[in-house]
C-alpha atoms as a PDB file:
ATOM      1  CA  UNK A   1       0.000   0.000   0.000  1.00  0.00           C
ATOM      2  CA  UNK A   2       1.483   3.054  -0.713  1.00  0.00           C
ATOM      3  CA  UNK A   3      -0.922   5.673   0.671  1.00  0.00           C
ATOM      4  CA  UNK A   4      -0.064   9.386   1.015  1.00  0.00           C
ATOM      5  CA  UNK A   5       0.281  11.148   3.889  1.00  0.00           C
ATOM      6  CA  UNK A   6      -2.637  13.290   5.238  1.00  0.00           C
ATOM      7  CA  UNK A   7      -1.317  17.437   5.322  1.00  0.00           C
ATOM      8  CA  UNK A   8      -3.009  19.715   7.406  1.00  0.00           C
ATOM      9  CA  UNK A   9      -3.509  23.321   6.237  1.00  0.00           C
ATOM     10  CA  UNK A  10      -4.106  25.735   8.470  1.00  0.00           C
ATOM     11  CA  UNK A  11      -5.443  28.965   7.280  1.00  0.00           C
ATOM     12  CA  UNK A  12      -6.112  31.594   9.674  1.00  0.00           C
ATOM     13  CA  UNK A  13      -8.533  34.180   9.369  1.00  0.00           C
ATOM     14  CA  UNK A  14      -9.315  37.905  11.434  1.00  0.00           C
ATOM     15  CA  UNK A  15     -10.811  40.427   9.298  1.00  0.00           C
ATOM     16  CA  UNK A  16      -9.553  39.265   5.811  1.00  0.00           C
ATOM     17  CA  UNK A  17     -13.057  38.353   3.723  1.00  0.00           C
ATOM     18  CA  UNK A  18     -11.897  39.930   0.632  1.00  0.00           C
ATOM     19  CA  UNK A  19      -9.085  37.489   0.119  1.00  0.00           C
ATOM     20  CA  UNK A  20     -10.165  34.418   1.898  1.00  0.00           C
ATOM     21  CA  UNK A  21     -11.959  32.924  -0.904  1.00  0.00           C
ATOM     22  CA  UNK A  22      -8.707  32.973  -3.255  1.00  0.00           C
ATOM     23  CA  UNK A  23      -6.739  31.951  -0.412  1.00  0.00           C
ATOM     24  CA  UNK A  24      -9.484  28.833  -0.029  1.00  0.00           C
ATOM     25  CA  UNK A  25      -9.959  27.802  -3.779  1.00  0.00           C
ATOM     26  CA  UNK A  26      -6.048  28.340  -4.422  1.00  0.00           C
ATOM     27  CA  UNK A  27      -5.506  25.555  -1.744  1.00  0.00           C
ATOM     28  CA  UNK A  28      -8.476  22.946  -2.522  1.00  0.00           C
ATOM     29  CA  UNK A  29      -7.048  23.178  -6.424  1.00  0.00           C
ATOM     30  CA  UNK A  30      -3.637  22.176  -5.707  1.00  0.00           C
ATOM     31  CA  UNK A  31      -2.707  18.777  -7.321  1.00  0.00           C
ATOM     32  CA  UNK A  32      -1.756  17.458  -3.579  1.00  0.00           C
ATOM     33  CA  UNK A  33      -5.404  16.162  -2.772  1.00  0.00           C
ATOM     34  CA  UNK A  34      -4.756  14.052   0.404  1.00  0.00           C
ATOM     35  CA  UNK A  35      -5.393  17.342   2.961  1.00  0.00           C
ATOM     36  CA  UNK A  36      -7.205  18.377   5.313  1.00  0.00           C
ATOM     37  CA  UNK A  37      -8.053  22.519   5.407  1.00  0.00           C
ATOM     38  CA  UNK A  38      -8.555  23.601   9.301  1.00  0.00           C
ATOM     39  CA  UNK A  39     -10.113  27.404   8.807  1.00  0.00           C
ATOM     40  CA  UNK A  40      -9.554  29.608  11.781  1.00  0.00           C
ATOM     41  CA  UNK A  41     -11.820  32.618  12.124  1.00  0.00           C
ATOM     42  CA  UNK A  42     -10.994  34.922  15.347  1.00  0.00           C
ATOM     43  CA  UNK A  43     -14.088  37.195  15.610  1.00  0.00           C
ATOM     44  CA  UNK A  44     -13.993  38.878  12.570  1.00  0.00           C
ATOM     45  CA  UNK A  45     -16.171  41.847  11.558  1.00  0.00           C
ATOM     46  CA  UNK A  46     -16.012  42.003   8.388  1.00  0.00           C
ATOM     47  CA  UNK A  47     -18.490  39.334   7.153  1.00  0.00           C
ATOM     48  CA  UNK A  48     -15.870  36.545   6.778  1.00  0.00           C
ATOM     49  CA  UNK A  49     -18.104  34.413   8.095  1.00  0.00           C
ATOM     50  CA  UNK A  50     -20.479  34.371   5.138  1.00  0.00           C
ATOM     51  CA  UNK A  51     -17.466  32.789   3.164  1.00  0.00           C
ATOM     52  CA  UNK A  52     -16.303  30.516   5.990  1.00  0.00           C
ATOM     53  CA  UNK A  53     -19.753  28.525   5.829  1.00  0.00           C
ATOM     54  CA  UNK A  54     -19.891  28.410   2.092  1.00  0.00           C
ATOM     55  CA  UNK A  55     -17.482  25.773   2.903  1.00  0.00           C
ATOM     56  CA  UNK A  56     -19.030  24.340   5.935  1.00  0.00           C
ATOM     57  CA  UNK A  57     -19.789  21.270   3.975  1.00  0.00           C
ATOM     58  CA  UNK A  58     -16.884  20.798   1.448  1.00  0.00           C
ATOM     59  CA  UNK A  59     -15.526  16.763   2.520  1.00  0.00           C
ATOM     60  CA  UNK A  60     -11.484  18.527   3.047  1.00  0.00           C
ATOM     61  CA  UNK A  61     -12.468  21.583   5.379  1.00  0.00           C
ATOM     62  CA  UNK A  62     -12.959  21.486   9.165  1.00  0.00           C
ATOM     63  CA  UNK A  63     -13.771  25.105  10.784  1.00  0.00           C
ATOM     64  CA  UNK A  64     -13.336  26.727  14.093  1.00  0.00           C
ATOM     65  CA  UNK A  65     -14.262  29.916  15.384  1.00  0.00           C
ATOM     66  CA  UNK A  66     -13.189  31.693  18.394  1.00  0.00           C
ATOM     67  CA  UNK A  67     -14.640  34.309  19.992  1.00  0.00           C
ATOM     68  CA  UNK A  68     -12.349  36.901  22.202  1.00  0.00           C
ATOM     69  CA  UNK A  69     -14.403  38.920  24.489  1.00  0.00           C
END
């Protein structure tokens, strides 16, 4: 068996919505598949999380927010 290993990607996230999508799509399309994509959101304000759960669902993505207060 020669299986590949599993990769985390960790992309964190505080106030950056208008490049988190291109950030997102640039690593699901790499030609490395075997990943998992851990999306860290730290309270933003800016609407981020509107883009964060259009990949709620996606099998590679696992998502965390944290809320400071």
């Amino acid at each position: 068996m020669n299986a590949l290993p599993l990769v985390s990607v960790v992309v964190p996230n505080y106030n950056y919505k208008r490049y988190l999508n291109l950030r997102i799509q640039s690593i699901l399309q790499q030609t490395y598949q075997n990943i998992e994509l851990i999306l860290l959101d730290d309270a933003s304000t800016d609407g981020s999380e509107e883009v964060l759960s259009d990949y709620q669902d996606h099998a590679k993505v696992r998502s965390e927010e944290r809320r400071v207060g």
